[in-house]
Protein backbone atom coordinates (compact mmCIF):
# COMPACT_ATOMS: atom_id res chain seq x y z
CA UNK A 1 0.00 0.00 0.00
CA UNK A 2 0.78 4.20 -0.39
CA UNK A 3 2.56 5.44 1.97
CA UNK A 4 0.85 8.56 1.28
CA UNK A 5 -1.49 10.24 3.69
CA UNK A 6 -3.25 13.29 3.13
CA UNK A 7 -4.54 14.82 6.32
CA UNK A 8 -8.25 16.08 6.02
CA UNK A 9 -11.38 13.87 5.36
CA UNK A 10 -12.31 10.69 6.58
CA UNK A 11 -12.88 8.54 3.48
CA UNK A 12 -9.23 9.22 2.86
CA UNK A 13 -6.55 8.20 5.42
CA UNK A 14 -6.78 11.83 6.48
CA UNK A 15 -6.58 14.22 9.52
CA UNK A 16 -7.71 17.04 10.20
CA UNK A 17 -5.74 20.22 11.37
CA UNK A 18 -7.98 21.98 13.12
CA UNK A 19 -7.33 25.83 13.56
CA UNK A 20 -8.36 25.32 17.25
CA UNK A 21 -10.58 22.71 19.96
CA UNK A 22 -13.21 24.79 20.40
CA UNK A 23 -13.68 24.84 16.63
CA UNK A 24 -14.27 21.04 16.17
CA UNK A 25 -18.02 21.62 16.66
CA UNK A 26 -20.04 24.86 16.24
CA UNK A 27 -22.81 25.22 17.71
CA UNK A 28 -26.45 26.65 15.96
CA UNK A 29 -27.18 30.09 17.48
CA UNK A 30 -29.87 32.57 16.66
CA UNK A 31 -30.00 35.44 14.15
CA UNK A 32 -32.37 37.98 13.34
CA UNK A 33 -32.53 38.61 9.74
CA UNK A 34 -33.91 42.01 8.02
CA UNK A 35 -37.69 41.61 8.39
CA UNK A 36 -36.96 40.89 12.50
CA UNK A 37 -37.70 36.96 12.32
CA UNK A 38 -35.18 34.69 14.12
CA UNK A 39 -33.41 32.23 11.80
CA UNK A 40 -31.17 29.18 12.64
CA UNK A 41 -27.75 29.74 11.57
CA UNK A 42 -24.99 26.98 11.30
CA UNK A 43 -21.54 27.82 10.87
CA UNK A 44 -20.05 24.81 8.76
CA UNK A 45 -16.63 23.40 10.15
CA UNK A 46 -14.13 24.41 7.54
CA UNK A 47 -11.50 21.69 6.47
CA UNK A 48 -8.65 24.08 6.48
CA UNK A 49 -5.92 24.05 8.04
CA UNK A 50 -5.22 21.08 6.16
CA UNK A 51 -1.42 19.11 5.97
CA UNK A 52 -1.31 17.16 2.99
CA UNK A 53 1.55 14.83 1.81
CA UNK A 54 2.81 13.47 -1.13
CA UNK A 55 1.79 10.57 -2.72
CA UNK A 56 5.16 9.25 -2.53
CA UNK A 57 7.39 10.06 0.64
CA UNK A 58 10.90 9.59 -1.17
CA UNK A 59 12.19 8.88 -4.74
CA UNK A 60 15.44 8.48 -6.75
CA UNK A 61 15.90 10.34 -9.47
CA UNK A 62 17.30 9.30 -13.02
CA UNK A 63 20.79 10.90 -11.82
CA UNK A 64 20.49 8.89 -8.86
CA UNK A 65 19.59 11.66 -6.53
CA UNK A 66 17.51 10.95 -3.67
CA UNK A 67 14.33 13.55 -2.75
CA UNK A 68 12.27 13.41 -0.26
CA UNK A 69 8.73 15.07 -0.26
CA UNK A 70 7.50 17.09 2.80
CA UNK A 71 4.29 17.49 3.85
CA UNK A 72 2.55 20.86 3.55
CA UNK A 73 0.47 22.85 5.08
CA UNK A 74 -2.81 24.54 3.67
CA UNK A 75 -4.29 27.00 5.02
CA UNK A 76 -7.53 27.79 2.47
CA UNK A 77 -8.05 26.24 -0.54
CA UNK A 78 -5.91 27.10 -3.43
CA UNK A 79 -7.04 28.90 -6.03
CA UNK A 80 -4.24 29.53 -8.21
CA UNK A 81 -2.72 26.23 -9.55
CA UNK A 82 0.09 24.83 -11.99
CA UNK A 83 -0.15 21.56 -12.92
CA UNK A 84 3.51 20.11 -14.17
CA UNK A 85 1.90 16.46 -14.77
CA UNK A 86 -0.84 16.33 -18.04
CA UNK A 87 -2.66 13.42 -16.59
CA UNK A 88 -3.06 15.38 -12.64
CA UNK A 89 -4.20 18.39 -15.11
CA UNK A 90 -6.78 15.54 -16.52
CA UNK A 91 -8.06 14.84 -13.32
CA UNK A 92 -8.19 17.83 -11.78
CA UNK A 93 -10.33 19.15 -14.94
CA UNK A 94 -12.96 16.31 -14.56
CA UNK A 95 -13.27 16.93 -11.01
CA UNK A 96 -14.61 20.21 -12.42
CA UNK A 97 -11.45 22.29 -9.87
CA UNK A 98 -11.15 25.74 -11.36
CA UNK A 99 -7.93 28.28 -11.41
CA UNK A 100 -5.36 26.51 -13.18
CA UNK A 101 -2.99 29.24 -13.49
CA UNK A 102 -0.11 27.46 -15.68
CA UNK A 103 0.81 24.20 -17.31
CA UNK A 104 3.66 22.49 -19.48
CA UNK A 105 2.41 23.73 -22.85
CA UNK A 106 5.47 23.88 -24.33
CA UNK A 107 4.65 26.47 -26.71
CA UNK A 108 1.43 25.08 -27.21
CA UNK A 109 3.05 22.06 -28.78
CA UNK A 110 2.75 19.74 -25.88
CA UNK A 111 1.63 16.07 -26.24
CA UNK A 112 -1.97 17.74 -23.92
CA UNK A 113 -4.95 15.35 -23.89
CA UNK A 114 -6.66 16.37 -27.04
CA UNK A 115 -9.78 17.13 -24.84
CA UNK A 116 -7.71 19.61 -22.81
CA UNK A 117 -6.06 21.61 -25.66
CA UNK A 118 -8.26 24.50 -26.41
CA UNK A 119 -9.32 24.70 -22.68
CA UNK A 120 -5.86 25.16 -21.46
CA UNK A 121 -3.53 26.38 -24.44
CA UNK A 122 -1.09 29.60 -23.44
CA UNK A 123 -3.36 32.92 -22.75
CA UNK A 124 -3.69 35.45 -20.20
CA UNK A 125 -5.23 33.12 -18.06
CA UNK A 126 -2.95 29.67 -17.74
CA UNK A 127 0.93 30.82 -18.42
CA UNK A 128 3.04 28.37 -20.25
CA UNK A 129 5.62 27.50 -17.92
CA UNK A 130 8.18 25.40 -20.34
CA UNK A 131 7.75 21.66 -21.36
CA UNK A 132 7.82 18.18 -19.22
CA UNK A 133 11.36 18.26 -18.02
CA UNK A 134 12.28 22.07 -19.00
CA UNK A 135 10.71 24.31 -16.36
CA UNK A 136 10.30 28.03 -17.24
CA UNK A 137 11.05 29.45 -13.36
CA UNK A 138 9.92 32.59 -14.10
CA UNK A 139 7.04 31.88 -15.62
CA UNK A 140 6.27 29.86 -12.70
CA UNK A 141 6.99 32.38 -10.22
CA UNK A 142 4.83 34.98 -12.53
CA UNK A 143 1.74 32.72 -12.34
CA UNK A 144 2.21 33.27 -8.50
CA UNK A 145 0.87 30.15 -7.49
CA UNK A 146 -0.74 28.86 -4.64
CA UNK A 147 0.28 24.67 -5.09
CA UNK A 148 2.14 23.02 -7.56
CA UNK A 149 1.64 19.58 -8.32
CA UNK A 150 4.39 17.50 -9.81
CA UNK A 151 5.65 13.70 -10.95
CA UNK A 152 8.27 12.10 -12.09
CA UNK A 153 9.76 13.86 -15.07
CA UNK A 154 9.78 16.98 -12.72
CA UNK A 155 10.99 15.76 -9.78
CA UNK A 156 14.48 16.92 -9.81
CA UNK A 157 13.12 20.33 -9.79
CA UNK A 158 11.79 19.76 -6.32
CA UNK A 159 13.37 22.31 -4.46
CA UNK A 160 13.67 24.98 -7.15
CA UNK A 161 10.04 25.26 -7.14
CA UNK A 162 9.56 25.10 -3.20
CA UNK A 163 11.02 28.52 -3.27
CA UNK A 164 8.47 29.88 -5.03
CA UNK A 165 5.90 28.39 -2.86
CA UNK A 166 6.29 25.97 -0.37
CA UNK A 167 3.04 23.84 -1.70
CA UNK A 168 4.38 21.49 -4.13
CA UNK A 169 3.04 18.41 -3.49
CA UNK A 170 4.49 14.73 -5.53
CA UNK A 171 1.33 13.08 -7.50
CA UNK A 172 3.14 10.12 -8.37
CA UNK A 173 1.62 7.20 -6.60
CA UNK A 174 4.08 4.58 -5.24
CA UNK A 175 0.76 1.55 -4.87
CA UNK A 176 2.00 -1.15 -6.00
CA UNK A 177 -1.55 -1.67 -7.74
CA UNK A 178 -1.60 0.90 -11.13
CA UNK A 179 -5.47 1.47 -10.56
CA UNK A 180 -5.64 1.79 -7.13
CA UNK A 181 -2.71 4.61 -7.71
CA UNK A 182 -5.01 6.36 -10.13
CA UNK A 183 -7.74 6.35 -7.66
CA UNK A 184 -5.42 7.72 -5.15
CA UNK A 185 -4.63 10.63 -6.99
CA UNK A 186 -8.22 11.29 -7.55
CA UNK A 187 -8.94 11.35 -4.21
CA UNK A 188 -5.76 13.41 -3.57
CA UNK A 189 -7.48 16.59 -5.43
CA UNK A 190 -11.16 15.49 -4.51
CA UNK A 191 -10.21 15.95 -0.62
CA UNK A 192 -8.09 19.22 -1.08
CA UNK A 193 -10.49 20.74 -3.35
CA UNK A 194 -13.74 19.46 -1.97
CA UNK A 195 -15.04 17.12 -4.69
CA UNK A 196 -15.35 13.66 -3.17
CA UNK A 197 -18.85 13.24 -5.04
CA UNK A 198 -17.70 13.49 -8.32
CA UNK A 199 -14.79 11.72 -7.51
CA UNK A 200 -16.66 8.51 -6.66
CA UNK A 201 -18.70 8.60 -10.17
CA UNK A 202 -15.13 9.22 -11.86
CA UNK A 203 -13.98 6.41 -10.05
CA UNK A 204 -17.13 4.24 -10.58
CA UNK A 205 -16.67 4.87 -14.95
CA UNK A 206 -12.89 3.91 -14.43
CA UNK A 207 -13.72 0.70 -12.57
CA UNK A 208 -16.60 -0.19 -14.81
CA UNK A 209 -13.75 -0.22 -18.38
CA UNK A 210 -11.16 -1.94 -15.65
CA UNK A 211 -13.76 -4.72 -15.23
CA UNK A 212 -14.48 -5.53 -18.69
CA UNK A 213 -11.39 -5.16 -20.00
CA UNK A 214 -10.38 -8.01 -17.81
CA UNK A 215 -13.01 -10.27 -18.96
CA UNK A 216 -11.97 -9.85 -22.32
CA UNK A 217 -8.38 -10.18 -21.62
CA UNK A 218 -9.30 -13.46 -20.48
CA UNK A 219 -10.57 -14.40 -23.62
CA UNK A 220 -6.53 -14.36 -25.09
CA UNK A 221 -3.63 -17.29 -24.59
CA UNK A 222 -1.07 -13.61 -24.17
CA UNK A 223 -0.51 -10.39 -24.97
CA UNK A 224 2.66 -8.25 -25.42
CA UNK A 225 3.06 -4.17 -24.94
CA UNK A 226 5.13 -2.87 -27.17
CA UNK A 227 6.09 0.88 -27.83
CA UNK A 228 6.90 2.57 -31.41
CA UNK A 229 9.26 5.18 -31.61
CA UNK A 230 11.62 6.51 -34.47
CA UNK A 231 10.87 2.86 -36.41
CA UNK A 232 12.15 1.19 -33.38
CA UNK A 233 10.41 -1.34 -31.36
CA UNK A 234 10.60 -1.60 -27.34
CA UNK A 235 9.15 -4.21 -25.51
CA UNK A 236 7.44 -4.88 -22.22
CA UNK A 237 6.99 -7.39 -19.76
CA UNK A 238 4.98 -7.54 -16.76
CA UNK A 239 8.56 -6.64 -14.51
CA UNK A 240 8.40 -4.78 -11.28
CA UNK A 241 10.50 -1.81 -13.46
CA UNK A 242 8.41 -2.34 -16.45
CA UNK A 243 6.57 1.10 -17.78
CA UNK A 244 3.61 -0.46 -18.66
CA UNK A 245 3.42 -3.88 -16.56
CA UNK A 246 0.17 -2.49 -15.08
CA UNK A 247 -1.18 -4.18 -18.47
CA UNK A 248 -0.51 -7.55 -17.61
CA UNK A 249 -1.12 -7.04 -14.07
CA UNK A 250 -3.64 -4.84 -13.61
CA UNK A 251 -5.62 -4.99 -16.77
CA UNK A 252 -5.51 -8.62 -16.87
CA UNK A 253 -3.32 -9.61 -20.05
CA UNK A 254 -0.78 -13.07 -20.14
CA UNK A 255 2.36 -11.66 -20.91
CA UNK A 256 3.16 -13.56 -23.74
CA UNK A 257 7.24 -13.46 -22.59
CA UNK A 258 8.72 -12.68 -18.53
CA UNK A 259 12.33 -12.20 -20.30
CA UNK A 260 12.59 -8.75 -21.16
CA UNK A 261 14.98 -6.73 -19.76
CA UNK A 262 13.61 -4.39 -17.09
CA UNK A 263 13.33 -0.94 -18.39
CA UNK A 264 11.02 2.31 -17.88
CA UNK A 265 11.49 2.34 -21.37
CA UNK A 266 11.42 -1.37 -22.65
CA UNK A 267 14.01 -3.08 -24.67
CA UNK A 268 15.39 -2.64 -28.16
CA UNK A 269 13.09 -5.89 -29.35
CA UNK A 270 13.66 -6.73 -33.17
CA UNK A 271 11.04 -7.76 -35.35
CA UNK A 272 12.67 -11.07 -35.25
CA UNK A 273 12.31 -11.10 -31.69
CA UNK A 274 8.73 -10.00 -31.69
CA UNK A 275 8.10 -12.68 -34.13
CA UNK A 276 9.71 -15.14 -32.03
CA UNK A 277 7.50 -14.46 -29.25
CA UNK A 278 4.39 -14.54 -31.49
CA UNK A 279 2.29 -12.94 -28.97
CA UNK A 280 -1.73 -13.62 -29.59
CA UNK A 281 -2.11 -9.91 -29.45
CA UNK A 282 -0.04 -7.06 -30.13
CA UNK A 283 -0.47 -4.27 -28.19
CA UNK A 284 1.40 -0.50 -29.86
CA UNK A 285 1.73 2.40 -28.06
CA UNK A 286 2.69 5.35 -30.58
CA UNK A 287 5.57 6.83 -28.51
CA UNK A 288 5.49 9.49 -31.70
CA UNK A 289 2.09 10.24 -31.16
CA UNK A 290 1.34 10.32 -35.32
CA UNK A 291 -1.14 8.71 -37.68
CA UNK A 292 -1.79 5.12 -37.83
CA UNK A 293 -1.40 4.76 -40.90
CA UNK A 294 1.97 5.74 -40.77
CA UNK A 295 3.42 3.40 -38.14
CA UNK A 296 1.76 0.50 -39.51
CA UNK A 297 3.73 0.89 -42.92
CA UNK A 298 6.92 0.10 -40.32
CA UNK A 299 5.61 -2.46 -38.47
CA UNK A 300 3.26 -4.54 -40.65
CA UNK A 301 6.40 -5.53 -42.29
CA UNK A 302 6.79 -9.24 -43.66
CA UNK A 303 8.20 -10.70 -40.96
CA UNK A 304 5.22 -8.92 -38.52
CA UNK A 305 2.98 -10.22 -41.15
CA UNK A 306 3.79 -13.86 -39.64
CA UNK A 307 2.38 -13.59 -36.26
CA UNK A 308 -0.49 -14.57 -34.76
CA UNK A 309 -1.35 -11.13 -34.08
CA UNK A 310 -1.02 -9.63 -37.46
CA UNK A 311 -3.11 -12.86 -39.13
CA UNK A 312 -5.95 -12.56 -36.56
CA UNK A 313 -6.62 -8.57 -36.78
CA UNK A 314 -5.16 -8.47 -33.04
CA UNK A 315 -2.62 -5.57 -33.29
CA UNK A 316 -3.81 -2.53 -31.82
CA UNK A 317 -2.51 1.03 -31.92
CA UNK A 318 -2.59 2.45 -29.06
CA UNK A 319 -2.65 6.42 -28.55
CA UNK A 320 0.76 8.03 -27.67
CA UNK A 321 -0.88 11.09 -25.99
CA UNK A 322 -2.81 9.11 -23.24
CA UNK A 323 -0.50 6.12 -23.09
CA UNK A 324 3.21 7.83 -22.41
CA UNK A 325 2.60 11.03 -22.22
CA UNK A 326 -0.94 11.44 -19.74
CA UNK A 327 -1.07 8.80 -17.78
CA UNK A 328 -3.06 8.26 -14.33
CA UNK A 329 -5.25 10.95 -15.58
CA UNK A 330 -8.93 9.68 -14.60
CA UNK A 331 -10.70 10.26 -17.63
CA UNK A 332 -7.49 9.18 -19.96
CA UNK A 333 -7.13 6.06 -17.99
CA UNK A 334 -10.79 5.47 -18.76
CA UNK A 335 -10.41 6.16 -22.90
CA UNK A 336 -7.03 4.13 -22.76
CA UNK A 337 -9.13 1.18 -21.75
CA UNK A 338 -11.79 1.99 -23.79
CA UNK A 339 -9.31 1.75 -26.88
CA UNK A 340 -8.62 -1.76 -26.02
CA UNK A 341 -12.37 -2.30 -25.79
CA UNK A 342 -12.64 -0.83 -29.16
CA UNK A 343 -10.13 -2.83 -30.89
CA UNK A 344 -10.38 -6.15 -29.63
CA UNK A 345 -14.51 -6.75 -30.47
């Protein structure tokens, strides 16, 4: 399980700062309103201050640097956000949360959820504040946020961006189970920003694809992940380091191999290799986020054309956008599944 523990409702595994005892209860008193009638008036308990950690109390970077997150104190609810993570920026957007003040547009050329594009693209309102792993500082410190919210790619930046504001909170989830990390990142944002309703019917939708994706999953002998990128061909197994072993062992998939070398980023697999394997179905995700059409005239090559996959209309293309580049988002998570569900009638 998370160690994570975000102090402040009970559904959660939350506490509660309270500004003071005597404000754990308030009491109804009277009021006379304008036309001289007496009125019940109850003063609702307020759920700030609120200490919130990270999702993930330590990690290692690339570089081999070691970070540690600390918890942080709220004292309202913020209302001017930057997002740094495209799927938290998902989330937080179908959880309806309002005053995102600045994301990693990139020039408006970031791989953004294609739902989120227009909504969020560089203006007045949300600053571009540089690209995944490129942060613009100052663009960041213009936006004057209230929290930042940030994963893995910009982790190393930890510190730089606690001095502009002490409220940067890590949204990486370090569950062991994929979905149940998703759902803790929902309820992350639903607790801080007060929408635990709609995060239950987010939840609920996610669940519902999770479900039948399994059950038709269990319709295949295997299944192997493997990501395009620049006409090369990475592959995934269901490894504790593998990017996308949550397929196998969350979604329900055989991995058609265990032998791949354990990689964030897969393993330079040949088509020989692939075909060696000769996995029942082929699973693509378009690191290059471009057209079908145009990866399949590198992979449904001759020696591709062998497998079981290929002959059985079981290769699916997976989007880049939601796959590599938003993940853990709650509504991506739900179309990523839904893709599968698409493909594999």
């Amino acid at each position: 399980m998370s160690r994570w523990k975000l102090l402040a409702a009970p559904a959660l595994v939350l506490m509660l700062a309270a500004c003071g005892s005597d404000e754990t209860e308030t009491p109804k008193t009277d009021e006379t309103n304008k036309s001289g009638e007496t009125e019940k008036v109850v003063a609702e308990e307020s759920a700030f201050p609120m200490t919130v950690s990270s999702l993930t109390a330590n990690r290692e970077t690339d570089e081999g640097k070691s970070i540690t997150f600390e918890d942080i104190t709220l004292e309202q609810e913020p209302k001017r956000i930057i997002t740094l993570d495209y799927g938290f920026l998902d989330t937080l957007d179908a959880l309806g949360v309002e005053g995102i003040v600045g994301i990693a547009a990139n020039g408006g050329k970031g791989n953004i959820p294609e739902h989120l594009k227009a909504k969020y693209a560089p203006s007045d309102k949300v600053a571009d504040v540089g690209t995944l792993k490129e942060i613009n500082f100052e663009a960041v410190a213009a936006a004057n946020p209230d929290i930042i919210f940030i994963s893995g790619r910009q982790s190393p930046y930890y510190e730089e961006l606690k001095e502009i504001t002490p409220n940067v909170v890590f949204i990486g989830s370090d569950n062991s189970n994929y979905i149940d990390g998703v759902y803790e990142t929902v309820d992350l944002a639903a607790a801080i920003f007060d929408k635990a309703e709609k995060a239950e019917e987010l939840k609920a939708a996610l669940q519902e694809k999770v479900d039948a994706v399994k059950e038709k999953a269990a319709g295949y002998e295997n299944a192997l992940v493997a990501m395009y990128n620049d006409k090369k061909i990475s592959g995934f197994d269901n490894g504790a380091d593998s990017r996308f072993a949550y397929v196998y062992n969350d979604f329900g998939f055989v991995p058609s191999t265990t032998d791949i070398k354990a990689s964030s980023h897969g393993s330079d697999f040949s088509y020989e290799s692939l075909l060696s394997v000769d996995p029942a179905v082929l699973l693509i995700v378009d690191r290059t986020v471009s057209d079908v059409e145009t990866i399949k005239a590198d992979i449904e090559n001759d020696i591709i054309k062998q497998t079981r996959a290929y002959k059985e209309g079981k290769i699916v293309y997976l989007d880049g956008t939601n796959w590599y580049f938003s993940s853990n988002g709650i509504t991506t998570e739900t179309a990523k599944l839904q893709e599968i569900l698409d493909e594999l009638k």
